[in-house]
C-alpha atoms as a PDB file:
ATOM      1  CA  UNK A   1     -91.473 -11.858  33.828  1.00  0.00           C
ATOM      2  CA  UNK A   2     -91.182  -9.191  36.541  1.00  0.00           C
ATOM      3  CA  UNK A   3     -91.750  -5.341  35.802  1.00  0.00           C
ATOM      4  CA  UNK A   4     -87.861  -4.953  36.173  1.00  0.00           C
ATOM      5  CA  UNK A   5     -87.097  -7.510  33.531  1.00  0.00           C
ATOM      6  CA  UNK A   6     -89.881  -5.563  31.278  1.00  0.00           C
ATOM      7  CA  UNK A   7     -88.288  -2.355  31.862  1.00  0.00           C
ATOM      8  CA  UNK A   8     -84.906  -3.573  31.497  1.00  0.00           C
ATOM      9  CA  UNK A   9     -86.192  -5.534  28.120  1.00  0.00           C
ATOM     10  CA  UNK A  10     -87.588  -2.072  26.847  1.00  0.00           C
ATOM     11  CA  UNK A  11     -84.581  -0.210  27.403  1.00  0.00           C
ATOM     12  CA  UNK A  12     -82.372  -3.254  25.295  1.00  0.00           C
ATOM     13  CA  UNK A  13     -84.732  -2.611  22.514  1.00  0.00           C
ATOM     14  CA  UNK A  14     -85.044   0.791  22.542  1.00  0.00           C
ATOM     15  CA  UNK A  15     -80.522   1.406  22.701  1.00  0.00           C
ATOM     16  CA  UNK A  16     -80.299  -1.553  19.930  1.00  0.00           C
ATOM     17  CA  UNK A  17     -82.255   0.212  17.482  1.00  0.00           C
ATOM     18  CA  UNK A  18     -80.307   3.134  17.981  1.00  0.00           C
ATOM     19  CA  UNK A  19     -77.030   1.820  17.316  1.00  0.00           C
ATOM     20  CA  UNK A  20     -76.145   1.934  13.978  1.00  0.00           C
ATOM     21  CA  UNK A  21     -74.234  -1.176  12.320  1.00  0.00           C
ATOM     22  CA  UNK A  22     -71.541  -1.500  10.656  1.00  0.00           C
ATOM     23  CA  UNK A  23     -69.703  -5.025   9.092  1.00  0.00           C
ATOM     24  CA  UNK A  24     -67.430  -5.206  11.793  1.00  0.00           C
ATOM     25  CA  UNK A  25     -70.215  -6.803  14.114  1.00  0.00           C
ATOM     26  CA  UNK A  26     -68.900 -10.166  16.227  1.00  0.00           C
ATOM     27  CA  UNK A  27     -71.276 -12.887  14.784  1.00  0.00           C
ATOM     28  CA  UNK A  28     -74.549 -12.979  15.919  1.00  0.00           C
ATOM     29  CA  UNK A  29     -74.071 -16.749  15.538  1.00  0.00           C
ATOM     30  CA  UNK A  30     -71.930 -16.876  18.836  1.00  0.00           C
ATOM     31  CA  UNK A  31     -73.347 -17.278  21.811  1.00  0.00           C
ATOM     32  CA  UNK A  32     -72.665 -15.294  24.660  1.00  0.00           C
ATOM     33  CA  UNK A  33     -72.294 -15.368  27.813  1.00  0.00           C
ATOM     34  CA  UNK A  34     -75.535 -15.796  30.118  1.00  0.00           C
ATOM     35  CA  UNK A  35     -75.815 -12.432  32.495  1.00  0.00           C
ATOM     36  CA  UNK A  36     -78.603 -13.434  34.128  1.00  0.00           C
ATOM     37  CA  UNK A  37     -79.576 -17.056  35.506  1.00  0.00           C
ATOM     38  CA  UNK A  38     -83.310 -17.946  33.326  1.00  0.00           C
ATOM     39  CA  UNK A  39     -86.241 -17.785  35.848  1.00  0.00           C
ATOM     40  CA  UNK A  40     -87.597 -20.893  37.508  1.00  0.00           C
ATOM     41  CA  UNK A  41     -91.174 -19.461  36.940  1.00  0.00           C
ATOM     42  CA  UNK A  42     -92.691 -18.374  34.136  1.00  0.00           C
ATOM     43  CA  UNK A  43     -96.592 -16.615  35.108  1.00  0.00           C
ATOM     44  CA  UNK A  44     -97.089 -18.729  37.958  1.00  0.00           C
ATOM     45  CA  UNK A  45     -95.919 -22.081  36.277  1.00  0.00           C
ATOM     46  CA  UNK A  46     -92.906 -23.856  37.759  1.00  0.00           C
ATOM     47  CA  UNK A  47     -90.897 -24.470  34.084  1.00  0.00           C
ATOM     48  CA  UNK A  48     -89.821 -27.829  35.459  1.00  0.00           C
ATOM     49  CA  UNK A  49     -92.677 -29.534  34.927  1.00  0.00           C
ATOM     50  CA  UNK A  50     -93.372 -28.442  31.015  1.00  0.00           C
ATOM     51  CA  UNK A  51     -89.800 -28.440  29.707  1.00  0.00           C
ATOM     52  CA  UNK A  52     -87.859 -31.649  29.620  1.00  0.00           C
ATOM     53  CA  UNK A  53     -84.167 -31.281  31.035  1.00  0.00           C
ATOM     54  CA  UNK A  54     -84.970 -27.444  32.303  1.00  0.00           C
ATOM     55  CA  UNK A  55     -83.682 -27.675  35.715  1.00  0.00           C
ATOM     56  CA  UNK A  56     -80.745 -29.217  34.596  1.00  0.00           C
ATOM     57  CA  UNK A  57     -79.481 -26.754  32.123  1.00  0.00           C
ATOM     58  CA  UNK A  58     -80.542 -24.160  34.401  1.00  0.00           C
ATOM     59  CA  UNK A  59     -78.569 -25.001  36.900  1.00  0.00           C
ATOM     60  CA  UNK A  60     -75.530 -25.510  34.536  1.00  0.00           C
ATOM     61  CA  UNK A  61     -76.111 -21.897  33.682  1.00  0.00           C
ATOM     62  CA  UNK A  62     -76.166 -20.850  37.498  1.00  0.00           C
ATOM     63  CA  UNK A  63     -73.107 -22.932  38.064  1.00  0.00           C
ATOM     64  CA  UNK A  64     -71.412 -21.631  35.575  1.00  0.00           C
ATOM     65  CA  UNK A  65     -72.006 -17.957  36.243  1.00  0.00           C
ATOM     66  CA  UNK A  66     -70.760 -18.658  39.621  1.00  0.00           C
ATOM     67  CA  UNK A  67     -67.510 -19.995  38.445  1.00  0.00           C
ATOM     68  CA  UNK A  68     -66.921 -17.084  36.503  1.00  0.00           C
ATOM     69  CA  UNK A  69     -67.789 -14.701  39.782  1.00  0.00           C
ATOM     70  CA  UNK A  70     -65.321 -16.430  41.395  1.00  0.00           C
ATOM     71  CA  UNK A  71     -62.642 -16.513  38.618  1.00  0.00           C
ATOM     72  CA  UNK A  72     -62.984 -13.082  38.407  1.00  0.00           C
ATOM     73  CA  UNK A  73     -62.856 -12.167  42.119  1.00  0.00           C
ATOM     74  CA  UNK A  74     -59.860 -14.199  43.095  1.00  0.00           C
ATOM     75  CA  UNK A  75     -58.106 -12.904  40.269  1.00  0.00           C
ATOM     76  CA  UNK A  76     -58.601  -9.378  41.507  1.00  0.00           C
ATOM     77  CA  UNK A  77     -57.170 -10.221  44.104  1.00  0.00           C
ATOM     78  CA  UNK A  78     -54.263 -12.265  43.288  1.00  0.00           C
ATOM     79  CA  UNK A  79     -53.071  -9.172  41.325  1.00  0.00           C
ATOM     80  CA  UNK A  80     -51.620  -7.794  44.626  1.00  0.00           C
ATOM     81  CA  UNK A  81     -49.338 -11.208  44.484  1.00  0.00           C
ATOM     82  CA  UNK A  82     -46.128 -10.846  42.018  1.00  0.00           C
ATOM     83  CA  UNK A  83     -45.651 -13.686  39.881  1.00  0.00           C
ATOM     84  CA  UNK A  84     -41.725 -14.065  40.135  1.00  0.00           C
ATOM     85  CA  UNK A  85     -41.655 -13.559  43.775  1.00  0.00           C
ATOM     86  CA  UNK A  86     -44.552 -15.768  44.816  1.00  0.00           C
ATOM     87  CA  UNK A  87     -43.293 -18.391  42.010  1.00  0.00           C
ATOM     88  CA  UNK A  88     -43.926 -22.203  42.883  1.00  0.00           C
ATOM     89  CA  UNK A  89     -45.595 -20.590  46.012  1.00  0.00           C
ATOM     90  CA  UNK A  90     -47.547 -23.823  47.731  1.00  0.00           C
ATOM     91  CA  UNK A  91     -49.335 -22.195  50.458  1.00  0.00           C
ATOM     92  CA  UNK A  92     -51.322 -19.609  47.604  1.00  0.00           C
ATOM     93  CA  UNK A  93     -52.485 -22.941  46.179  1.00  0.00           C
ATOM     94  CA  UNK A  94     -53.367 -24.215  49.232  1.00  0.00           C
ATOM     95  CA  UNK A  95     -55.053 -21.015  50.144  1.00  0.00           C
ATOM     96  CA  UNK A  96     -57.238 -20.929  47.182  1.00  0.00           C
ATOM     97  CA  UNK A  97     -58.494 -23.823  47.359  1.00  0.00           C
ATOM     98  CA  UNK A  98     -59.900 -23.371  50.500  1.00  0.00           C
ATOM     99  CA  UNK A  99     -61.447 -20.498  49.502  1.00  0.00           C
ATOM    100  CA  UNK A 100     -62.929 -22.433  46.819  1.00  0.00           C
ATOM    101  CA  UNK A 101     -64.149 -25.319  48.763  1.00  0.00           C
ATOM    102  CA  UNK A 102     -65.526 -22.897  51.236  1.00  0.00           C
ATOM    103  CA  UNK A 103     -67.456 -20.552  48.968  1.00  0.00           C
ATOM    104  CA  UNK A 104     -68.139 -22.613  46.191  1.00  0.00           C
ATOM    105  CA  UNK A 105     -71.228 -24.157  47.825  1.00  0.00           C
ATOM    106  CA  UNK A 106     -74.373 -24.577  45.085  1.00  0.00           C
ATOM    107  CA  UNK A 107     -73.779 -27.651  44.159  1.00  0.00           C
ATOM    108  CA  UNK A 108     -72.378 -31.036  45.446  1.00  0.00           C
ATOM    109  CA  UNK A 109     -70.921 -32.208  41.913  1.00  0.00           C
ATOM    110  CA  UNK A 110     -68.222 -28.956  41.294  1.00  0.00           C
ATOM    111  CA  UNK A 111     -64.981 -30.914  42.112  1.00  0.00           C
ATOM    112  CA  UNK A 112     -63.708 -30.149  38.500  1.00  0.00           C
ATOM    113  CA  UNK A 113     -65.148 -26.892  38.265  1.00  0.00           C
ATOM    114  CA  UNK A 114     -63.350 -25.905  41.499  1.00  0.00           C
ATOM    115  CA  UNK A 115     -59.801 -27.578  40.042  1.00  0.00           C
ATOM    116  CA  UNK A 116     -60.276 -25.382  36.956  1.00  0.00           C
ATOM    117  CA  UNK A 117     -61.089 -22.044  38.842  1.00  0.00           C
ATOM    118  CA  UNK A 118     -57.486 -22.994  41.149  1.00  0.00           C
ATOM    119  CA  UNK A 119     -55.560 -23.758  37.809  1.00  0.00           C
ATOM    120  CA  UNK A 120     -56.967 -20.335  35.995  1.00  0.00           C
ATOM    121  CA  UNK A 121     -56.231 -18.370  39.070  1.00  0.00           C
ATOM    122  CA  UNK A 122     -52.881 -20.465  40.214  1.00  0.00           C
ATOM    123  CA  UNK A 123     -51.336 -21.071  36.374  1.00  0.00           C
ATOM    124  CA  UNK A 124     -48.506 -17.620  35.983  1.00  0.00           C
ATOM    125  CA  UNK A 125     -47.823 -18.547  39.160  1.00  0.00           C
ATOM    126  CA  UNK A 126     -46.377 -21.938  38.006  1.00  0.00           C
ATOM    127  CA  UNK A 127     -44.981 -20.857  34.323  1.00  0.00           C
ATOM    128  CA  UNK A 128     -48.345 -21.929  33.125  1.00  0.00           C
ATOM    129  CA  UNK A 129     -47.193 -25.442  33.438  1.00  0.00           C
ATOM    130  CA  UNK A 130     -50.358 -26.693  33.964  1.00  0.00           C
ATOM    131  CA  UNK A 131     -49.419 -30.447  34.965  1.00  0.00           C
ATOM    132  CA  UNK A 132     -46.870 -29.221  37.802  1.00  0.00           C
ATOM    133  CA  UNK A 133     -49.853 -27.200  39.056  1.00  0.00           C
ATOM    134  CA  UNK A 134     -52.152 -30.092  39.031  1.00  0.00           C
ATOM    135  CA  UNK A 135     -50.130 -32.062  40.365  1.00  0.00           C
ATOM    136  CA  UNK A 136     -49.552 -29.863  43.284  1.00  0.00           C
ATOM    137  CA  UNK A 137     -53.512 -29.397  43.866  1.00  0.00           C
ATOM    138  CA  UNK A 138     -53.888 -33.282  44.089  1.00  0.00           C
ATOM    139  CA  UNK A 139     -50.900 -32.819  46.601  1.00  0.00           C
ATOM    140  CA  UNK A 140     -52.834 -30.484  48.439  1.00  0.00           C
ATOM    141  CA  UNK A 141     -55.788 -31.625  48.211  1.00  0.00           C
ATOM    142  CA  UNK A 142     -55.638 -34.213  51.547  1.00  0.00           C
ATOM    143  CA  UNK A 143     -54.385 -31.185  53.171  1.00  0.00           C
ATOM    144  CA  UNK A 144     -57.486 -29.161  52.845  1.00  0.00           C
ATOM    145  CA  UNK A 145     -60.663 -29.105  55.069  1.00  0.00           C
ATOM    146  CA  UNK A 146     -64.008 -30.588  52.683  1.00  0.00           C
ATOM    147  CA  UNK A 147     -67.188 -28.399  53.099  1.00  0.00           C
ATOM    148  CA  UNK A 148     -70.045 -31.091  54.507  1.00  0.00           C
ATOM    149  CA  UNK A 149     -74.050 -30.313  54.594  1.00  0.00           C
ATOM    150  CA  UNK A 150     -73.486 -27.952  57.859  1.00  0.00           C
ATOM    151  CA  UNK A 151     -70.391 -25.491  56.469  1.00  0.00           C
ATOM    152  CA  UNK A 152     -72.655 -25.069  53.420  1.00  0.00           C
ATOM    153  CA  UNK A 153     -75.221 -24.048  54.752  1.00  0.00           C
ATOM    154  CA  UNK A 154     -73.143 -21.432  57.438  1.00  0.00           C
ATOM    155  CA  UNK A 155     -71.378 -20.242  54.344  1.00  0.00           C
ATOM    156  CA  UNK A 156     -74.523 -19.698  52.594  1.00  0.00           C
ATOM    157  CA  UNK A 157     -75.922 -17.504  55.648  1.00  0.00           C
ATOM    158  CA  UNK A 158     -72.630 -15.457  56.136  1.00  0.00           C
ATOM    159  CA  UNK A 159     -72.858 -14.668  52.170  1.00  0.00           C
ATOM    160  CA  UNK A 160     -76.443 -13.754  52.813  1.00  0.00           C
ATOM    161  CA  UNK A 161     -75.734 -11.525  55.805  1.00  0.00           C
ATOM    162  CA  UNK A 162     -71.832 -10.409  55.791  1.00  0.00           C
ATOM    163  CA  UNK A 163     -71.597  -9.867  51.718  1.00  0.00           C
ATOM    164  CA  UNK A 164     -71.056  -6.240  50.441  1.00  0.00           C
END
């Protein structure tokens, strides 16, 4: 673990003992929602090798926080977008999904997760009717341009270099 994760651990500890509780708590049972994507290393020894199935749920985790970065961010910005004015509005489908395909780059296998982020952003745009909207992705879907190996890879730089 690196000193910031210590120091970051310490100061968890140190504001959850003093909060007090009361019976009104959320379930400790629940899970929630992963912050922080689990290191690959853990004092110099690559975790793949000792735990069975740990790159896989790892990476489920870091797919998974992406696809809640991106919900989040396209939904910021969708709020400039009124939903009775831009109703049954083709070309913001069409849009997002590009966006999606474009920035959406960790993983090869995210064809679902990118149809769910384009229904959750696209849906009060469509009176939540959620097969019109599909339909209307797999409509647009020939339409769009697919990200290969090489548009990957620049998107990955111009995130690196160009992101605020």
């Amino acid at each position: 673990m690196t000193l910031r994760l210590k120091i970051n651990n310490q100061k968890a500890i140190v504001s959850n003992e003093s909060q007090v509780s009361n019976f009104n708590d959320e379930d400790p049972r629940i899970p929630e929602p992963v912050d922080n994507i689990p290191d690959k290393f853990l004092v110099g020894v690559k975790l793949d090798d000792y735990l069975p199935n740990y790159r896989d749920k790892r990476k489920i985790v870091k797919n998974q926080k992406e696809i809640n970065f991106w919900n989040q961010k396209i939904i910021e910005q969708l709020k400039l977008y009124d939903s009775k004015e831009d109703k049954y509005n083709f070309q913001l489908v069409k849009g997002i999904m590009e966006i999606v395909e474009r920035y959406m780059i960790y993983d090869e296998k995210l064809g679902s997760q990118k149809k769910q982020v384009v229904l959750n952003c696209c849906l009060k745009f469509f009176d939540n009717n959620e097969k019109l909207l599909e339909c209307v992705i797999e409509d647009q879907l020939k339409s769009i341009v697919k990200s290969s190996y090489l548009t990957k890879l620049l998107a990955k730089l111009e995130i690196f270099f160009f992101s605020k």
